[in-house]
PDB file of N, CA and C in Angstrom:
ATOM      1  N   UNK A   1     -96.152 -12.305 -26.717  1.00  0.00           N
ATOM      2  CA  UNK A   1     -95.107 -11.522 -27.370  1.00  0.00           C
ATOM      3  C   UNK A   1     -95.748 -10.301 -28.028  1.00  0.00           C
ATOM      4  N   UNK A   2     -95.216  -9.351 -28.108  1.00  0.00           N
ATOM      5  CA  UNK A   2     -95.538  -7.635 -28.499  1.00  0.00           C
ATOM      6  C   UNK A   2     -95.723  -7.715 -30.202  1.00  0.00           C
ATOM      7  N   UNK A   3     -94.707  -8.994 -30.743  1.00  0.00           N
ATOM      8  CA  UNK A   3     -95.170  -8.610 -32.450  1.00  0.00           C
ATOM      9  C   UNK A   3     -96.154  -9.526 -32.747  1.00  0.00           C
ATOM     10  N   UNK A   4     -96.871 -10.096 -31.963  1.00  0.00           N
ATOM     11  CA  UNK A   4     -98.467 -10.410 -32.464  1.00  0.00           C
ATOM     12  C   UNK A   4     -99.216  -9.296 -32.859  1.00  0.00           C
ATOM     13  N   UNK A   5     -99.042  -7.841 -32.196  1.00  0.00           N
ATOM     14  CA  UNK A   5    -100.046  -6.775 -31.729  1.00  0.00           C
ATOM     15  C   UNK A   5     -99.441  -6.217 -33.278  1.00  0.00           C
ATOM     16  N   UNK A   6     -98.169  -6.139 -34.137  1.00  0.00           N
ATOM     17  CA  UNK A   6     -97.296  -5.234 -34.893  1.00  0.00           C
ATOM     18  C   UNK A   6     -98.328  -5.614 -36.171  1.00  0.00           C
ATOM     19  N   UNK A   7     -98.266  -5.153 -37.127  1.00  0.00           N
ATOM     20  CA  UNK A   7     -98.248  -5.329 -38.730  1.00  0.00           C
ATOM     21  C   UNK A   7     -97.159  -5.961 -38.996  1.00  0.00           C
ATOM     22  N   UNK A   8     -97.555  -6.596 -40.226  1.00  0.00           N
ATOM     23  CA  UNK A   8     -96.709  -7.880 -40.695  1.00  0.00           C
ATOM     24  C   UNK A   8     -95.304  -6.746 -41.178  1.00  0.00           C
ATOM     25  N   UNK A   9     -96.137  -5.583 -41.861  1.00  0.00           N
ATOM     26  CA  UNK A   9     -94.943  -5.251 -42.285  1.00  0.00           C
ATOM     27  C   UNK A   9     -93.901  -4.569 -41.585  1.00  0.00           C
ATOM     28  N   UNK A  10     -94.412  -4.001 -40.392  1.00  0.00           N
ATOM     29  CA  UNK A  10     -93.276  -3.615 -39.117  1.00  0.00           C
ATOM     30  C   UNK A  10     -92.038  -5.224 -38.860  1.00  0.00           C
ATOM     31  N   UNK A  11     -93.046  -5.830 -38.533  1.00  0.00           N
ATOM     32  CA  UNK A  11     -92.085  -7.383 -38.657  1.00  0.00           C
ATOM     33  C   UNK A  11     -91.237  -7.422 -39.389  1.00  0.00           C
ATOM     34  N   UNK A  12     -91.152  -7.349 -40.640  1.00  0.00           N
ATOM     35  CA  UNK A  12     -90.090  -7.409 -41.677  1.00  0.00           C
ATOM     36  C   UNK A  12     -89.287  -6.104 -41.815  1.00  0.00           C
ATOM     37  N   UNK A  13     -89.965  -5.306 -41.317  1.00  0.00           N
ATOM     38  CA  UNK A  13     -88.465  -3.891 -41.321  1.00  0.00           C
ATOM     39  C   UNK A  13     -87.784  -4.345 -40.487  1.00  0.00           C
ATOM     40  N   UNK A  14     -88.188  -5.014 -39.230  1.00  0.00           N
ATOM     41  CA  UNK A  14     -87.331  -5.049 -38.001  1.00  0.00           C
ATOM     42  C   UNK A  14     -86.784  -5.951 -38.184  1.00  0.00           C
ATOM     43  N   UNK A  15     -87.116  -7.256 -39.037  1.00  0.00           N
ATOM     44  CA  UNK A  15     -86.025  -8.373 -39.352  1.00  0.00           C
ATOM     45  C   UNK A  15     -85.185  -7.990 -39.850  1.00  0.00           C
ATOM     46  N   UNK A  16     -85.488  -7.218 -41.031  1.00  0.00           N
ATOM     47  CA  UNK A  16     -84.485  -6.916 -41.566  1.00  0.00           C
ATOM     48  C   UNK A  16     -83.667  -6.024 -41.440  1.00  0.00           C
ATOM     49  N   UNK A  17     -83.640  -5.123 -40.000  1.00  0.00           N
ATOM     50  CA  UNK A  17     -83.161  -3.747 -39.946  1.00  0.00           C
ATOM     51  C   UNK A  17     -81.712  -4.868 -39.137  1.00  0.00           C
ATOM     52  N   UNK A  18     -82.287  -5.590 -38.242  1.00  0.00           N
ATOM     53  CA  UNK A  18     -81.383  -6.894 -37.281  1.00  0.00           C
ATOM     54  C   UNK A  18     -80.340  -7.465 -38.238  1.00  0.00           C
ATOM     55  N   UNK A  19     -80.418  -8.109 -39.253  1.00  0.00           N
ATOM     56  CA  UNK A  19     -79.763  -8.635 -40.119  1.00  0.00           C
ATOM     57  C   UNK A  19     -79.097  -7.572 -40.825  1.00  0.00           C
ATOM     58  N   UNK A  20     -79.116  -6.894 -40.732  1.00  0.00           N
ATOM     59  CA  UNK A  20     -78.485  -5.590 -41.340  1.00  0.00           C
ATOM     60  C   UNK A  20     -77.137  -4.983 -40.724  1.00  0.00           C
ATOM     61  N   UNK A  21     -78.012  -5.039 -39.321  1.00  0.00           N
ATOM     62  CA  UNK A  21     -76.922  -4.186 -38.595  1.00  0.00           C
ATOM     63  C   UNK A  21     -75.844  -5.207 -37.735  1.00  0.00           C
ATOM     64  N   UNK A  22     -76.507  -6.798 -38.035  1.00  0.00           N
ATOM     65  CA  UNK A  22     -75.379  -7.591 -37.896  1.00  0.00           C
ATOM     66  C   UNK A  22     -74.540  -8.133 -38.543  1.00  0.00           C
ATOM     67  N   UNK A  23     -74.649  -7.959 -39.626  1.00  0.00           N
ATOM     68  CA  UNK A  23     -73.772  -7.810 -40.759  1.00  0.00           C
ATOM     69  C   UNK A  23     -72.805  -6.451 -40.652  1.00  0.00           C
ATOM     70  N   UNK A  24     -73.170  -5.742 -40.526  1.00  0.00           N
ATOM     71  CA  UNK A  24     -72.447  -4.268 -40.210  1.00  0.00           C
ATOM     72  C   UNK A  24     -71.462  -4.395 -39.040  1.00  0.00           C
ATOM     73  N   UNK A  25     -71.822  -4.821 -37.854  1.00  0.00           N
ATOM     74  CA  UNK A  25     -70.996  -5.582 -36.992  1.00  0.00           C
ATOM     75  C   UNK A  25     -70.056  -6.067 -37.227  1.00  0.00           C
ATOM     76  N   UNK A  26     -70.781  -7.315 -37.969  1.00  0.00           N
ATOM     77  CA  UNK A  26     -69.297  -8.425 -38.524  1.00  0.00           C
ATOM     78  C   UNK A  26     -68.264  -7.635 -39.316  1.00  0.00           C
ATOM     79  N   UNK A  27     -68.819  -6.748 -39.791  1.00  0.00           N
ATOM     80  CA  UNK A  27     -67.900  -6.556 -40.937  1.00  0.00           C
ATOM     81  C   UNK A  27     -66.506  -5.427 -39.717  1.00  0.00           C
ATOM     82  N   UNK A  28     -67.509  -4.610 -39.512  1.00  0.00           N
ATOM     83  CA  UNK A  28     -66.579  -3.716 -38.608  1.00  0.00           C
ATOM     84  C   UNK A  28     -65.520  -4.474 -37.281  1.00  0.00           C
ATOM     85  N   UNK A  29     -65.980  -5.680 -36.993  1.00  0.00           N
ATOM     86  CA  UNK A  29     -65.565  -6.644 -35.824  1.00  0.00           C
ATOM     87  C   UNK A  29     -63.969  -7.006 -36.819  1.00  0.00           C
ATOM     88  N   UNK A  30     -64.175  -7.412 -38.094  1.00  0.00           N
ATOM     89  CA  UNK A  30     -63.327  -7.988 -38.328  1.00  0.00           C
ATOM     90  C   UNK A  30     -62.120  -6.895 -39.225  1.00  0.00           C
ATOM     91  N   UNK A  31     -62.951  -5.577 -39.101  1.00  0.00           N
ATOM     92  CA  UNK A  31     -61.560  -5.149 -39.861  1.00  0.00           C
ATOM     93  C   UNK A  31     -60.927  -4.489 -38.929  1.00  0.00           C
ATOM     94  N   UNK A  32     -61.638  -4.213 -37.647  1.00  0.00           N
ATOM     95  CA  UNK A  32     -60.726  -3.691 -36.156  1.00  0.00           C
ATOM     96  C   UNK A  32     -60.176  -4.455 -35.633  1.00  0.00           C
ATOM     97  N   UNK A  33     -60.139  -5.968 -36.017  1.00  0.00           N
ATOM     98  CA  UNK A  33     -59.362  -6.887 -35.477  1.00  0.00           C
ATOM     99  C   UNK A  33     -58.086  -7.441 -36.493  1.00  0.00           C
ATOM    100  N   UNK A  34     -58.387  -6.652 -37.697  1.00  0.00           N
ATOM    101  CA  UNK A  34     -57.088  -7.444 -38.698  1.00  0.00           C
ATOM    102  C   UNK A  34     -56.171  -6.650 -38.594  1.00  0.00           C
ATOM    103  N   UNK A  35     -55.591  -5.748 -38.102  1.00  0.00           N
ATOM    104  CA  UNK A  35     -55.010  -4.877 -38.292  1.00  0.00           C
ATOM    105  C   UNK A  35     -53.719  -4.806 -36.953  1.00  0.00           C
ATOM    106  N   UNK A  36     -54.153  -6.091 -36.445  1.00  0.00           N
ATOM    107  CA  UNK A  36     -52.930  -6.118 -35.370  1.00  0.00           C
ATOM    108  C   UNK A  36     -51.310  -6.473 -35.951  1.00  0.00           C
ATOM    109  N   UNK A  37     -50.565  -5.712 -35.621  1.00  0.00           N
ATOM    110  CA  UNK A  37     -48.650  -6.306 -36.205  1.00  0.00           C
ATOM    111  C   UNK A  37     -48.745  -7.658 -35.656  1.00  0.00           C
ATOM    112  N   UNK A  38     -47.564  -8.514 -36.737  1.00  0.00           N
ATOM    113  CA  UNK A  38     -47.640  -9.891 -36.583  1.00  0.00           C
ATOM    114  C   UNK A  38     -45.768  -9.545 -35.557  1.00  0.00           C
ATOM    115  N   UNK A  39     -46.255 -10.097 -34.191  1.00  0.00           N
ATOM    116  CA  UNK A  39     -45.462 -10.326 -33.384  1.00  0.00           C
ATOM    117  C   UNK A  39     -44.488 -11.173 -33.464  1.00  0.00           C
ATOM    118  N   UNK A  40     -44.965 -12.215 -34.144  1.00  0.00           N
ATOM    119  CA  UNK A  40     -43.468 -13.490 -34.183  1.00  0.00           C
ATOM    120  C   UNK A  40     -42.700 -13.352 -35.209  1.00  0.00           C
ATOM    121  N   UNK A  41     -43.114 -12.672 -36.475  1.00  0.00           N
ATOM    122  CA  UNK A  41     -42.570 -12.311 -37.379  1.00  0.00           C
ATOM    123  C   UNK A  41     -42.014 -13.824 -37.929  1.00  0.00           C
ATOM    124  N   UNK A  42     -42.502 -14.860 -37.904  1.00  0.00           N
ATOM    125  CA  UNK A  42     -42.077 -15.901 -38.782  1.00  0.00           C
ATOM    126  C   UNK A  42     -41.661 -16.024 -39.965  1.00  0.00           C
ATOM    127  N   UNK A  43     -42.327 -14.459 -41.136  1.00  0.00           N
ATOM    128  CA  UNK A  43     -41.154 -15.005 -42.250  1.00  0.00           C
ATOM    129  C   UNK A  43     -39.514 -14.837 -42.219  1.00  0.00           C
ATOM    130  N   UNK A  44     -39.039 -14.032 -41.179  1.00  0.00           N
ATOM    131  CA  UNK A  44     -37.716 -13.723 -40.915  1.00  0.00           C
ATOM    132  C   UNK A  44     -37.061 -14.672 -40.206  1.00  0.00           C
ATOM    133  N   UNK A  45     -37.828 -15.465 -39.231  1.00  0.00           N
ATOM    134  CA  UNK A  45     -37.079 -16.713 -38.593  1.00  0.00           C
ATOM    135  C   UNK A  45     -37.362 -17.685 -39.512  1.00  0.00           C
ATOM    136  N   UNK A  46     -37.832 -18.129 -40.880  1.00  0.00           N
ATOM    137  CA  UNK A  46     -37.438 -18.867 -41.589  1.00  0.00           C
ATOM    138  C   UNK A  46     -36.502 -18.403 -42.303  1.00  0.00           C
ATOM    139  N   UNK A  47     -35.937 -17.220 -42.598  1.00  0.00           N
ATOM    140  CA  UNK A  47     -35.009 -17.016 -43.354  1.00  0.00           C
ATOM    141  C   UNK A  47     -34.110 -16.966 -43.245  1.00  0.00           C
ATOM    142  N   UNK A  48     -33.749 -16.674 -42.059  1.00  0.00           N
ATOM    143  CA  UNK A  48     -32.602 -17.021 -41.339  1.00  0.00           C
ATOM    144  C   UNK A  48     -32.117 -18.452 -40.828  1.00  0.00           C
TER     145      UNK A  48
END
């Protein structure tokens, strides 16, 4: 593997650059996905 050859501390930028930007992901994954209209509209067919 290539990060035997790295400095320890290249290792840990790059861990942590990974964990970073997958968090950044998640976050962006889930607010482009909340934002869909609710199709069945269930509180109106209970109210009726």
């Amino acid at each position: 593997m290539f990060l035997n050859y790295l400095p320890h501390e290249m290792i840990e930028v790059m861990e942590l650059s990974i964990i970073f930007l997958g968090l950044v992901g998640t976050i962006l994954f889930l607010l482009f996905t909340a934002d869909k209209p609710n199709t069945k509209n269930l509180y109106m067919k209970k109210v009726r």
